[in-house]
N, C-alpha and C. Protein backbone atom coordinates (compact mmCIF):
# COMPACT_ATOMS: atom_id res chain seq x y z
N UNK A 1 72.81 93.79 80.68
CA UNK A 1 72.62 95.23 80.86
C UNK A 1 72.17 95.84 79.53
N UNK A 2 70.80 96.83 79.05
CA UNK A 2 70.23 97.03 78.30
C UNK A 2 71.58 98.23 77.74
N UNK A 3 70.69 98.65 76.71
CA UNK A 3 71.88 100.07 76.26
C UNK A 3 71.65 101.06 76.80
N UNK A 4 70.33 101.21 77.55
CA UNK A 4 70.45 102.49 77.90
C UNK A 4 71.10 102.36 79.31
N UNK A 5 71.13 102.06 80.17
CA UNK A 5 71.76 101.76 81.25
C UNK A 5 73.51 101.61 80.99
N UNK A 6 74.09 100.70 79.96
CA UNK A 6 75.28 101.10 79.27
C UNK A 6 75.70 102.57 78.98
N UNK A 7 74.30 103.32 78.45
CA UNK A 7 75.10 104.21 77.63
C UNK A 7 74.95 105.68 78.90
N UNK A 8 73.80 105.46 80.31
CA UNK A 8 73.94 106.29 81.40
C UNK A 8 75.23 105.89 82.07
N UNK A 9 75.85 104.55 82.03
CA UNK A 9 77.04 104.43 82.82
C UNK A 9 78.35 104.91 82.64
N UNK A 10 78.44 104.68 80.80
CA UNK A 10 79.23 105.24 79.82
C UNK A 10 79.23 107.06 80.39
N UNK A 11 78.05 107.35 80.67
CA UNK A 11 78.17 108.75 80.31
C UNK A 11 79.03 109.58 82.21
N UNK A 12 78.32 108.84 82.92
CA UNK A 12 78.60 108.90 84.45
C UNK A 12 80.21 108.94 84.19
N UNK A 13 80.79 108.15 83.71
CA UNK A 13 82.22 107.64 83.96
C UNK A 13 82.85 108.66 82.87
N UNK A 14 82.05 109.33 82.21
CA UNK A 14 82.88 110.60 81.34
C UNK A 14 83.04 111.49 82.15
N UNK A 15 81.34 111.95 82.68
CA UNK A 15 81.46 113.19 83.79
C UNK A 15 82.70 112.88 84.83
N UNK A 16 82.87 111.46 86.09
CA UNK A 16 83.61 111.41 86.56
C UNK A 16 85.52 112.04 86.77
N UNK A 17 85.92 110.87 85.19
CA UNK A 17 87.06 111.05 84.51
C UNK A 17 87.48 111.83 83.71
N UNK A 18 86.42 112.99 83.18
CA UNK A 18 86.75 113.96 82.45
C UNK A 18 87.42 114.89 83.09
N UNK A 19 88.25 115.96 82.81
CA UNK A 19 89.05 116.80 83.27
C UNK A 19 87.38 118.24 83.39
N UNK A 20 88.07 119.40 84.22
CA UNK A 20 87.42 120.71 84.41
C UNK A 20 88.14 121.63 84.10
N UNK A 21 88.07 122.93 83.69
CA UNK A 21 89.08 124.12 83.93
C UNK A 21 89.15 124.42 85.35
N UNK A 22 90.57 124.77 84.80
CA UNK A 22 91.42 125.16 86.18
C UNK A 22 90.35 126.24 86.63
N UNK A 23 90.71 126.46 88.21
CA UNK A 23 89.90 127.78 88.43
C UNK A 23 90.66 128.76 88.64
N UNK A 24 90.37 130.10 88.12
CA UNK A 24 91.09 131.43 88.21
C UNK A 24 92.33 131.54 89.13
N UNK A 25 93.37 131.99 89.07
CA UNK A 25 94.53 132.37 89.79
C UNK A 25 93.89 132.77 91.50
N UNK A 26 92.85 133.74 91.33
CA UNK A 26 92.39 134.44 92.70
C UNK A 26 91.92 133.35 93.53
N UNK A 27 91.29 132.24 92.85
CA UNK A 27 90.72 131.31 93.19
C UNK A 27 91.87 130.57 94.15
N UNK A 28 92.52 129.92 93.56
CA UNK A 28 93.30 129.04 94.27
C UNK A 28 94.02 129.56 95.33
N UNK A 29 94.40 131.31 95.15
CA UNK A 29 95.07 131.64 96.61
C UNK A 29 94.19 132.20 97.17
N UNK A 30 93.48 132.03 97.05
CA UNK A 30 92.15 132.98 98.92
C UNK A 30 92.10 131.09 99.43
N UNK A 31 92.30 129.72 98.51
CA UNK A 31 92.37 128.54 99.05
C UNK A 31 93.14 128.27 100.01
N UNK A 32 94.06 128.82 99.34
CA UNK A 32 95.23 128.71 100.15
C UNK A 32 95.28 129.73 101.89
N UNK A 33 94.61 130.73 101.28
CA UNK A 33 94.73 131.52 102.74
C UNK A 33 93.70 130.65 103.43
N UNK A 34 92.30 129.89 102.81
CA UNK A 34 91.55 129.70 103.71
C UNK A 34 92.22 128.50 104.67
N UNK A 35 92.88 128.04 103.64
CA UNK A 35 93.73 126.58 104.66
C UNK A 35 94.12 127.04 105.23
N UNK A 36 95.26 128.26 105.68
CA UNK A 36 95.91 128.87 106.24
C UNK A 36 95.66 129.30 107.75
N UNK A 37 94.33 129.80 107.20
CA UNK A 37 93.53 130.20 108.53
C UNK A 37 93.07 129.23 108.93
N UNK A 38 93.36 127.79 108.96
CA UNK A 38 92.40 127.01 109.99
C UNK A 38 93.68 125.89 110.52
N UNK A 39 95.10 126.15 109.65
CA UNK A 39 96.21 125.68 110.10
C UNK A 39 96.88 126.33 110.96
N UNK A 40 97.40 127.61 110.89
CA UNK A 40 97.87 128.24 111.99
C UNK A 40 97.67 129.00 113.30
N UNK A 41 96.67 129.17 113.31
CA UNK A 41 95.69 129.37 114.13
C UNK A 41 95.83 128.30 115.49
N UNK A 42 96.31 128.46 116.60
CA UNK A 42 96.14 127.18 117.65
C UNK A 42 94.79 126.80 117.93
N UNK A 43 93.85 127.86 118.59
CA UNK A 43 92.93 127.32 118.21
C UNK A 43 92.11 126.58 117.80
N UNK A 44 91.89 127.11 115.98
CA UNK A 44 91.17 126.41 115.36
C UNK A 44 92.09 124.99 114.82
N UNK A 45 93.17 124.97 114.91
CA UNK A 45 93.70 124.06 114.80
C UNK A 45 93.55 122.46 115.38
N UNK A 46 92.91 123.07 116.79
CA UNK A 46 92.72 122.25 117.68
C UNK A 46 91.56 121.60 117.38
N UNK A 47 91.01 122.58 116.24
CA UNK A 47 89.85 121.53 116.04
C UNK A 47 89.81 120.94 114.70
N UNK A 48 90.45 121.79 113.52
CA UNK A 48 90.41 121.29 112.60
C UNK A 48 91.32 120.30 111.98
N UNK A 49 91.95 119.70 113.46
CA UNK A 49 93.52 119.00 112.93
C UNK A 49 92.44 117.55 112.94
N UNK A 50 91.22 117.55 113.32
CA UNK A 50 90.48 115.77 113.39
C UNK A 50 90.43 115.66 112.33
N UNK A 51 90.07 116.19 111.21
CA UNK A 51 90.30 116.30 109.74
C UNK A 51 91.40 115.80 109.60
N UNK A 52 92.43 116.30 109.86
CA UNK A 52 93.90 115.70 109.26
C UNK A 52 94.24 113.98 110.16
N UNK A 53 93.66 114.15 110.97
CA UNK A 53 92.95 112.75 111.61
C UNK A 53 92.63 111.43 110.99
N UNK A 54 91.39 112.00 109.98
CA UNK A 54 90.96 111.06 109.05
C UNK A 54 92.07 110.25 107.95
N UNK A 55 93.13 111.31 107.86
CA UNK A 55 94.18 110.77 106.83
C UNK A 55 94.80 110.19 107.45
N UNK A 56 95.11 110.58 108.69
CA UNK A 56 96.37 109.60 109.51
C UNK A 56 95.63 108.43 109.43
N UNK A 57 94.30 108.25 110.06
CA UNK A 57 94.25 107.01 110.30
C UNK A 57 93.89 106.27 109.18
N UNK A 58 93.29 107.22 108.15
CA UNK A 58 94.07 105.68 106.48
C UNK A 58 95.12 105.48 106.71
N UNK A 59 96.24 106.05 106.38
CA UNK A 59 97.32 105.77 106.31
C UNK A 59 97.72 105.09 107.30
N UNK A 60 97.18 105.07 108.53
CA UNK A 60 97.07 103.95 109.13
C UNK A 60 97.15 102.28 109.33
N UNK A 61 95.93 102.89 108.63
CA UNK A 61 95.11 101.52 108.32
C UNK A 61 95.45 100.69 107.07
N UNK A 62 96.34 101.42 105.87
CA UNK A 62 96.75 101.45 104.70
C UNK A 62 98.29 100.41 105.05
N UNK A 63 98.76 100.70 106.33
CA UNK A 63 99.88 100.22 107.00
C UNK A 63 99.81 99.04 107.34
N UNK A 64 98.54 98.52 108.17
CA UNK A 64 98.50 97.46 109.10
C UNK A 64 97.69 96.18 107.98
N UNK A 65 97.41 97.20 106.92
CA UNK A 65 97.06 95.98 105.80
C UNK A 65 98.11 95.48 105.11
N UNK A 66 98.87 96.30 104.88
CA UNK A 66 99.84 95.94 103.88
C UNK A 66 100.94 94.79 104.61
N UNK A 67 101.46 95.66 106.11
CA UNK A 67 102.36 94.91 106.65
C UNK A 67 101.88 94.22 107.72
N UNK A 68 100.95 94.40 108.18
CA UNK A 68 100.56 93.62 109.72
C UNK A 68 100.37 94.56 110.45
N UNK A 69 101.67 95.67 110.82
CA UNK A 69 101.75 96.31 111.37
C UNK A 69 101.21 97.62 112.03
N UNK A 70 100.49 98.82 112.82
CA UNK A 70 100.22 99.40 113.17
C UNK A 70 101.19 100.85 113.43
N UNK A 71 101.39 101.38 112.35
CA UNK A 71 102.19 102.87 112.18
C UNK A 71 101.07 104.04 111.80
N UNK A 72 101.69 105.17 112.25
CA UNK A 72 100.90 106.34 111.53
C UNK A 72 101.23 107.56 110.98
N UNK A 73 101.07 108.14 110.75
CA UNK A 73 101.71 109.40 109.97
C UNK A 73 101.84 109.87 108.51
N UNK A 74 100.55 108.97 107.96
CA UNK A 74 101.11 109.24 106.73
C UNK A 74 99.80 109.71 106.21
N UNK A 75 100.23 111.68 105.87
CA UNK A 75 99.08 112.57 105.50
C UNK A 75 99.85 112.95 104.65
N UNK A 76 101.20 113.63 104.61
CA UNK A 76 101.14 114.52 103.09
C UNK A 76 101.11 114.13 101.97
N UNK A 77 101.10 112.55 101.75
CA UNK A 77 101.36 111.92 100.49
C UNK A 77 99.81 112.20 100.08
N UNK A 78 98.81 111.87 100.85
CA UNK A 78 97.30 112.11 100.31
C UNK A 78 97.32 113.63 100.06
N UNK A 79 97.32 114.50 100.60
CA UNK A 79 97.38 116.09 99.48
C UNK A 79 98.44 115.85 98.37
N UNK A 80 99.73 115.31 98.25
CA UNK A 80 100.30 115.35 96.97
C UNK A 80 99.56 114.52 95.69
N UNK A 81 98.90 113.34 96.82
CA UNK A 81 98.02 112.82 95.16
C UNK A 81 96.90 113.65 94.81
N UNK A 82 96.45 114.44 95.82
CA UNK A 82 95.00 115.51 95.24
C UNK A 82 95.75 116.30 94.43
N UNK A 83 96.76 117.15 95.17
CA UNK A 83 97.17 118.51 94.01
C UNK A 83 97.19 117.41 92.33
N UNK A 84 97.88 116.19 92.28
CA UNK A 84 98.39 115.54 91.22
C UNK A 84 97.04 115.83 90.25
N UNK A 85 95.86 115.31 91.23
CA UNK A 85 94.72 115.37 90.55
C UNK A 85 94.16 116.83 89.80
N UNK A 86 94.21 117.56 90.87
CA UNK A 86 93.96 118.94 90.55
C UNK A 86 94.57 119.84 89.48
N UNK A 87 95.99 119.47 89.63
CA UNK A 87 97.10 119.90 88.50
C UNK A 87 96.55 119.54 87.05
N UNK A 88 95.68 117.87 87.41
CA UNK A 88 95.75 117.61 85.52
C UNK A 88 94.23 117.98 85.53
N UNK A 89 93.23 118.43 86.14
CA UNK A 89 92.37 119.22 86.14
C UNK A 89 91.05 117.83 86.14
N UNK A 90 91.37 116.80 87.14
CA UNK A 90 90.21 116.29 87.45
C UNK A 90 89.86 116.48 89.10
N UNK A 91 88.67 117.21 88.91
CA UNK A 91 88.35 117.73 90.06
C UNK A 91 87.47 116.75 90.52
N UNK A 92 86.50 116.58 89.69
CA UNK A 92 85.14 115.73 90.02
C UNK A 92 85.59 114.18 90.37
N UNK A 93 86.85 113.99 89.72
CA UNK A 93 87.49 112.61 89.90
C UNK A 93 88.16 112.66 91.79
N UNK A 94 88.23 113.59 91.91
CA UNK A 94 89.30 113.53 93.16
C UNK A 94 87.89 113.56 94.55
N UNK A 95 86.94 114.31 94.05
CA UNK A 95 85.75 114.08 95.11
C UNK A 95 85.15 112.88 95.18
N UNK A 96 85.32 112.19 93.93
CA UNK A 96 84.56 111.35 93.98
C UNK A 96 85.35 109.90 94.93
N UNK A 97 86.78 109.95 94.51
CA UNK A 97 87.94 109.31 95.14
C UNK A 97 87.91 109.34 96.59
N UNK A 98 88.06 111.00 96.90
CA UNK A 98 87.80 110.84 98.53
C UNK A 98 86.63 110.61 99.29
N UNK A 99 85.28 110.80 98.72
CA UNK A 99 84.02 109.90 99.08
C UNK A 99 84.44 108.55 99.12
N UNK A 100 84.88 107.55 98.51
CA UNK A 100 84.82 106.18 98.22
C UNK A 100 85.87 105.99 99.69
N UNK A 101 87.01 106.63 99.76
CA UNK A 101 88.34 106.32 100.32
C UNK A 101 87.54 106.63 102.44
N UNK A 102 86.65 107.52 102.19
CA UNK A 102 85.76 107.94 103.26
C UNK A 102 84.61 107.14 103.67
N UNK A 103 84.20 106.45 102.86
CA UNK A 103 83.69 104.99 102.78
C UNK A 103 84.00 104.02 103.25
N UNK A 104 85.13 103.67 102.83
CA UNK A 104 86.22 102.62 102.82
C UNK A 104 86.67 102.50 104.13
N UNK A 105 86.59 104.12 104.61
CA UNK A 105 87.92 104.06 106.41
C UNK A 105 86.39 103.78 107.28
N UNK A 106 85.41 104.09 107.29
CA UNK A 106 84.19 103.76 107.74
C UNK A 106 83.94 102.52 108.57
N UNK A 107 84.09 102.00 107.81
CA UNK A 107 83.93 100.12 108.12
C UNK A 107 85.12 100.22 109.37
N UNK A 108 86.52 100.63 109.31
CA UNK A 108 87.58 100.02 109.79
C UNK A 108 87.38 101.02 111.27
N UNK A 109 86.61 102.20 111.45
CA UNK A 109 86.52 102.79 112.70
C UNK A 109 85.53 102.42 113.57
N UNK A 110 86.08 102.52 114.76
CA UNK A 110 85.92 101.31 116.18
C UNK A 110 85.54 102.18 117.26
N UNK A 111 84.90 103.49 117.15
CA UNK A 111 84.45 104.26 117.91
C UNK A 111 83.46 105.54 117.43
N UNK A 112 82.27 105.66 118.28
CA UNK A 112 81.51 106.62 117.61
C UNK A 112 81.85 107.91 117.04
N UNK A 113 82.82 108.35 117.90
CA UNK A 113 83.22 109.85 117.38
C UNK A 113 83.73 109.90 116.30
N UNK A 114 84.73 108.89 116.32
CA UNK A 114 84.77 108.95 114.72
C UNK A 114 84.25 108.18 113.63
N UNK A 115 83.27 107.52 114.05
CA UNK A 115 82.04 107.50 112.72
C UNK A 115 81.74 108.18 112.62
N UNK A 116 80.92 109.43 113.44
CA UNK A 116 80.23 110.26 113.30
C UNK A 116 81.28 111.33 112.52
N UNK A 117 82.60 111.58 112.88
CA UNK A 117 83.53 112.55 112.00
C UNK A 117 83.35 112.41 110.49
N UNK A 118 83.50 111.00 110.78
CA UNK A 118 84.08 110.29 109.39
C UNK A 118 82.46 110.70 108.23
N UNK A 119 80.87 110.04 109.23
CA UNK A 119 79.99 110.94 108.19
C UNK A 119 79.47 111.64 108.15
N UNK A 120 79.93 112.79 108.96
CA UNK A 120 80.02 113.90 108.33
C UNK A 120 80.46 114.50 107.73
N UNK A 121 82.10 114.30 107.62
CA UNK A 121 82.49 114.62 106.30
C UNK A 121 82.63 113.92 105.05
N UNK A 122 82.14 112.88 105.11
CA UNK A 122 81.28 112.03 103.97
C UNK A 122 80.83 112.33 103.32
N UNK A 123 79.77 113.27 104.24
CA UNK A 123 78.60 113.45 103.55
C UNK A 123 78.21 115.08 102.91
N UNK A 124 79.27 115.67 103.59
CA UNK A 124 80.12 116.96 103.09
C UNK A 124 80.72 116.56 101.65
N UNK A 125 81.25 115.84 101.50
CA UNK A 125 81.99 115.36 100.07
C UNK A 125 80.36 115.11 98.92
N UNK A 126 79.76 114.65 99.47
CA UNK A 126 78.64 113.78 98.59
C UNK A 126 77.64 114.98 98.12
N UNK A 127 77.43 116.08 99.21
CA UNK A 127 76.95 117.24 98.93
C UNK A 127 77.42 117.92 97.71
N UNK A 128 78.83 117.89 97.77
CA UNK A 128 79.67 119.35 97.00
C UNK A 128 79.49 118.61 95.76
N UNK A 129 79.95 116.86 95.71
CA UNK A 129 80.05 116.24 94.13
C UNK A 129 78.76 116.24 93.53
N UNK A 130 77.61 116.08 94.10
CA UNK A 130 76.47 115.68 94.03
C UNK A 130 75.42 117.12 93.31
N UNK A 131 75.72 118.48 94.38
CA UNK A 131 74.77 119.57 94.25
C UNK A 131 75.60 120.61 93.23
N UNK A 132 76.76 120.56 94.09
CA UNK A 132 77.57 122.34 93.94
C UNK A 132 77.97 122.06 92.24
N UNK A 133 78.01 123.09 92.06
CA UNK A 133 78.51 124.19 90.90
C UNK A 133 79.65 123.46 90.88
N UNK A 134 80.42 123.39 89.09
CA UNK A 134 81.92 123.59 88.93
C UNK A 134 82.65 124.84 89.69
N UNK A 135 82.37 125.92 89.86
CA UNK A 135 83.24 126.88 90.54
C UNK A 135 83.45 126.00 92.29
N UNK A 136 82.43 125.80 92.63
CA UNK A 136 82.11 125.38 94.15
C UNK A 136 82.74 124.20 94.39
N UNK A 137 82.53 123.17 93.68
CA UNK A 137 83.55 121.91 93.58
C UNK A 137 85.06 122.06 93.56
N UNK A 138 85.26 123.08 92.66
CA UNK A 138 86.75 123.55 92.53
C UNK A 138 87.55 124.52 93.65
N UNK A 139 86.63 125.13 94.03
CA UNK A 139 87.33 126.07 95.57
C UNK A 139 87.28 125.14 96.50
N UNK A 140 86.18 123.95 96.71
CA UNK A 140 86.13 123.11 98.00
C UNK A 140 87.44 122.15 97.77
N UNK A 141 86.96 121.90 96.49
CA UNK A 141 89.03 120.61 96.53
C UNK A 141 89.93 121.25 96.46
N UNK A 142 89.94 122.66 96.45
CA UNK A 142 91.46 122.96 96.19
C UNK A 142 91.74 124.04 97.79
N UNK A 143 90.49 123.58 98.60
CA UNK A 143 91.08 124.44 100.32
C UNK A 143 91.18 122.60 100.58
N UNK A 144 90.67 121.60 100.25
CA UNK A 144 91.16 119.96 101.09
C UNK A 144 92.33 119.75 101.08
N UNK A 145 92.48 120.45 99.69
CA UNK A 145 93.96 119.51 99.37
C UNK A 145 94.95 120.59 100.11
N UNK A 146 95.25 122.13 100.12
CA UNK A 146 95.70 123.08 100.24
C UNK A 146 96.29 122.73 101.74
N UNK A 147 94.90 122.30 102.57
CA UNK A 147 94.26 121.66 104.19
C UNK A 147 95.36 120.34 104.55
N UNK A 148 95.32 119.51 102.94
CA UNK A 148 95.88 118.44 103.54
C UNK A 148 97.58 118.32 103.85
N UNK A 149 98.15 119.44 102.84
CA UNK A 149 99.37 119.32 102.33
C UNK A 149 100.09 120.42 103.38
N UNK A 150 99.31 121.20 104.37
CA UNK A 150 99.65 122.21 105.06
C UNK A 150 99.59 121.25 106.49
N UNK A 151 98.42 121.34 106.53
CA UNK A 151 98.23 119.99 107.58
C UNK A 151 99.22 118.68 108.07
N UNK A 152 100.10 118.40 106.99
CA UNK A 152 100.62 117.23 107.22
C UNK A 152 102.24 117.69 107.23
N UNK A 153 102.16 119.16 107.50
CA UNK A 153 103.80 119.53 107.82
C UNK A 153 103.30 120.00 109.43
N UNK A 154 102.97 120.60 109.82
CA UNK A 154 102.42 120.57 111.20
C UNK A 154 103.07 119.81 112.42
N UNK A 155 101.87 118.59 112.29
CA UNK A 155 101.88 117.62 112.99
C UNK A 155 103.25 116.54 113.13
N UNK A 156 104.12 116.81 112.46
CA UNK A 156 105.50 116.52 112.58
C UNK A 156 106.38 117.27 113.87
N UNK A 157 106.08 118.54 112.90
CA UNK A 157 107.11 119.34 114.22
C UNK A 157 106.37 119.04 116.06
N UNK A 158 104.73 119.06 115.73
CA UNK A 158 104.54 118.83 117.21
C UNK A 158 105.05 117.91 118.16
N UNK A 159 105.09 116.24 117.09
CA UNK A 159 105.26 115.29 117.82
C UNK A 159 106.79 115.12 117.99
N UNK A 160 107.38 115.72 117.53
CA UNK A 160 109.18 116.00 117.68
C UNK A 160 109.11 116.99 118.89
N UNK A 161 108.69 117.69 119.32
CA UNK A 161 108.78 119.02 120.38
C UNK A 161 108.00 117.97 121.10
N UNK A 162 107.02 117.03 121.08
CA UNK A 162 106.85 116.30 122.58
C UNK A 162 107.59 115.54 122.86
N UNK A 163 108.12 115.02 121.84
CA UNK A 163 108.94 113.90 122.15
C UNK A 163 110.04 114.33 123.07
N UNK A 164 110.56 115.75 122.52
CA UNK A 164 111.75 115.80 123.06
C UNK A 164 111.30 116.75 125.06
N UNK A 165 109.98 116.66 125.21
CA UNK A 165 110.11 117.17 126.59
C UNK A 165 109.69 115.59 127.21
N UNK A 166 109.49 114.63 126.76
CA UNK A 166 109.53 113.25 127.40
C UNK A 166 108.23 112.52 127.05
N UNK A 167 107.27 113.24 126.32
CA UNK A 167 106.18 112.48 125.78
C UNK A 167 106.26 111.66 124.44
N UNK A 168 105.61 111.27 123.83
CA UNK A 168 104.91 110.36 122.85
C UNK A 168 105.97 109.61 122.42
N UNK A 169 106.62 108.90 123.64
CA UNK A 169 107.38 107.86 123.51
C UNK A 169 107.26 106.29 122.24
N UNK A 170 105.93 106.33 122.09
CA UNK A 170 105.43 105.03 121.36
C UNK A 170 105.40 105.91 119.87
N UNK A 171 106.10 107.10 119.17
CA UNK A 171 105.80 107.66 117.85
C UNK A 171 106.08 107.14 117.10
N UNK A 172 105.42 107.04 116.04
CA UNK A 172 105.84 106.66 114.57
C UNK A 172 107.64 106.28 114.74
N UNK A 173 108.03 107.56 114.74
CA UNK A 173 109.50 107.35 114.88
C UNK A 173 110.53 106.01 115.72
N UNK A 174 109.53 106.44 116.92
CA UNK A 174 109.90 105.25 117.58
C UNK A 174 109.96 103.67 117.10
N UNK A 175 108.48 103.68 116.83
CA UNK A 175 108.32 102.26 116.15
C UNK A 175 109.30 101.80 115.15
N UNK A 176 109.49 103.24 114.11
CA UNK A 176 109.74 102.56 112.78
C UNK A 176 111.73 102.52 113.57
N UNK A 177 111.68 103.04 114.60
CA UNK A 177 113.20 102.59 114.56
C UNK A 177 113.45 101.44 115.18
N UNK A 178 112.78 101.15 116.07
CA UNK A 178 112.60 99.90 116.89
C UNK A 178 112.58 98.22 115.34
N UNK A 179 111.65 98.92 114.72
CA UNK A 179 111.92 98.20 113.84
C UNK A 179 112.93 97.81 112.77
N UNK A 180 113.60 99.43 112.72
CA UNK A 180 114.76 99.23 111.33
C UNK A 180 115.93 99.04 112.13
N UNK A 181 116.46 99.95 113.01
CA UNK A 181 117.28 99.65 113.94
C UNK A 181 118.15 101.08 113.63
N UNK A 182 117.00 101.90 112.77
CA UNK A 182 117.72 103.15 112.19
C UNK A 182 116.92 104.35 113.44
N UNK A 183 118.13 105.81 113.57
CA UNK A 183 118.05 105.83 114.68
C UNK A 183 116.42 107.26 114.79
N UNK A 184 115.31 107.17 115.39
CA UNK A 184 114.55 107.82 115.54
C UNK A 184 114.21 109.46 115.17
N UNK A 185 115.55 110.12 115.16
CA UNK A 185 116.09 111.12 114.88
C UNK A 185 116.14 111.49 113.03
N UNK A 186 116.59 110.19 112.59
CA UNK A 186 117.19 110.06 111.19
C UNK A 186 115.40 109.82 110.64
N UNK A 187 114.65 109.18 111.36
CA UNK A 187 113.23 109.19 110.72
C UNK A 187 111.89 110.34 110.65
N UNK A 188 112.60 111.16 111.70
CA UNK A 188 111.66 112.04 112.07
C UNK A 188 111.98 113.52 110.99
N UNK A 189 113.86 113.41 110.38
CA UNK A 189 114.06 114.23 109.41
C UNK A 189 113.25 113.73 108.04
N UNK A 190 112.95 112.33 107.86
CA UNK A 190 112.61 112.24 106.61
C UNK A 190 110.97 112.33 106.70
N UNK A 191 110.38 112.48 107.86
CA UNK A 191 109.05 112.90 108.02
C UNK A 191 109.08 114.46 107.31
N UNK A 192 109.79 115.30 108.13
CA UNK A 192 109.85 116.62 107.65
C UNK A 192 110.45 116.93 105.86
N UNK A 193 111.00 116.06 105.72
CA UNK A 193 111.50 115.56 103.83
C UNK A 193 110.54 115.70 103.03
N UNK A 194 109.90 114.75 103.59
CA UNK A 194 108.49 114.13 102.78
C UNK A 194 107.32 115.15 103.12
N UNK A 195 107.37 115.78 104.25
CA UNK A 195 105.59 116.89 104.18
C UNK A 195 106.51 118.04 103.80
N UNK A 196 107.62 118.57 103.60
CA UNK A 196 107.60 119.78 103.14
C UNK A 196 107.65 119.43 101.58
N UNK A 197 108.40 118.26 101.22
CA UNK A 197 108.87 118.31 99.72
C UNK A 197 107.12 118.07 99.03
N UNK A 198 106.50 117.87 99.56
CA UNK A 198 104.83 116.94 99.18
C UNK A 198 104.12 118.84 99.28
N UNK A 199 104.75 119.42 100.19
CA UNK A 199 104.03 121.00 100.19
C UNK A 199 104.28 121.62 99.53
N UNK A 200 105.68 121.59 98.82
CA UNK A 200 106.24 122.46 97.72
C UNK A 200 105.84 122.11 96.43
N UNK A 201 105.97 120.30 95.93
CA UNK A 201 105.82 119.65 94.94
C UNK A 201 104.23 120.33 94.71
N UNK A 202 103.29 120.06 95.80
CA UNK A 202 102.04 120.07 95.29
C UNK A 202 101.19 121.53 95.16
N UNK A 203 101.91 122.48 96.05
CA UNK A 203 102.17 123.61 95.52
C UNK A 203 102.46 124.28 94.52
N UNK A 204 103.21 123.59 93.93
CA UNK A 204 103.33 124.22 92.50
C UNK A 204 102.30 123.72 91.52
N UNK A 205 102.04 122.10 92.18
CA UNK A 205 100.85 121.83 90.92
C UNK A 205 99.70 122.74 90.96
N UNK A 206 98.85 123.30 91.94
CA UNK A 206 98.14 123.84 92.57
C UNK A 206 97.96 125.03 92.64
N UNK A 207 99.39 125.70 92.01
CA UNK A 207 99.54 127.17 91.65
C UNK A 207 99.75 127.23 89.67
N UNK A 208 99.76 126.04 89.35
CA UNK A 208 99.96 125.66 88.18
C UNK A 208 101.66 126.30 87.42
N UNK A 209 102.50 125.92 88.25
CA UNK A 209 103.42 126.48 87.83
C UNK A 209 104.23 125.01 86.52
């Protein structure tokens, strides 16, 4: 590899890994409202929860590699590692992360709709790292992450309120008790543990407290 090609790769991997300024106080909470409005909302919820989709099914898929096994539910830990990112002020690092990680789930999906989810918001990511402005990069990761960490307290309480009128018998919960022998109830509190404590924790990074 010549030097100049060294010293464009050298420079790529500064832009990447280099930190950004935070963006303005106003900034981060109209983020927050915008997550807001596309979380509580039934509605739009209904549509913007395929998004929170994409994380389940890493975390998914993150599952059935590690253990064999086939579990799901695991979204708020991915907004607590963005705020992490956001907090120490690599923005460009965290787009560039969830492009690759959006990449990555690509290969492992087994139906068109969600290829097609998956690139389009791919390619939504590749846009913002690629074209947009530091201000624009910084409002778009900080409504994902805002999206992800709001998003992944949600979808808990739903599948507990179906469960308990006689649906989604096969849940996370289920499995993982079937498996531990711990009782379904006791897993579904530490679901709600983990996405509120991951909403608060990353909340504060995110508000820069």
């Amino acid at each position: 590899m010549d030097s100049t090609a060294t010293a464009s790769l050298a420079s790529l991997w500064d832009e990447v890994s280099g930190t950004q300024p935070d963006p303005d106080l106003w900034v981060v909470i109209a983020t927050l409202a915008a997550a807001l409005a596309v979380v509580i909302p039934h509605g739009l919820w209904r549509i913007s929860r395929n998004a929170i989709t994409i994380a389940h099914e890493g975390g998914h898929g993150l599952v059935a590699l590690l253990t064999g096994r086939t579990l799901t539910g695991i979204r708020p830990l991915l907004g607590l590692g963005g705020a992490a990112l956001l907090g120490a002020g690599r923005i460009t690092l965290l787009l560039w992360l969830a492009t690759a990680l959006l990449l990555a789930m690509l290969v492992m999906i087994r139906n068109a709709y969600g290829a097609l989810t998956m690139i389009i918001t791919g390619g939504l990511f590749v846009l913002v790292s690629w074209l947009a402005g530091p201000q624009v990069q910084a409002a778009f990761a900080y409504v994902v992450v805002w999206f992800l960490l709001l998003g992944g307290v949600r979808p808990a309480f739903e599948l507990q309120a179906k469960r308990a009128r006689g649906g989604a018998g096969d849940s996370d919960a289920d499995q993982l008790s079937r498996l531990t022998h711990v009782p379904a109830g006791l897993w579904f509190f530490l679901f709600h543990a983990v996405s509120l404590c991951s909403l608060i924790g990353g909340g504060r990074w995110l508000l820069g407290l």
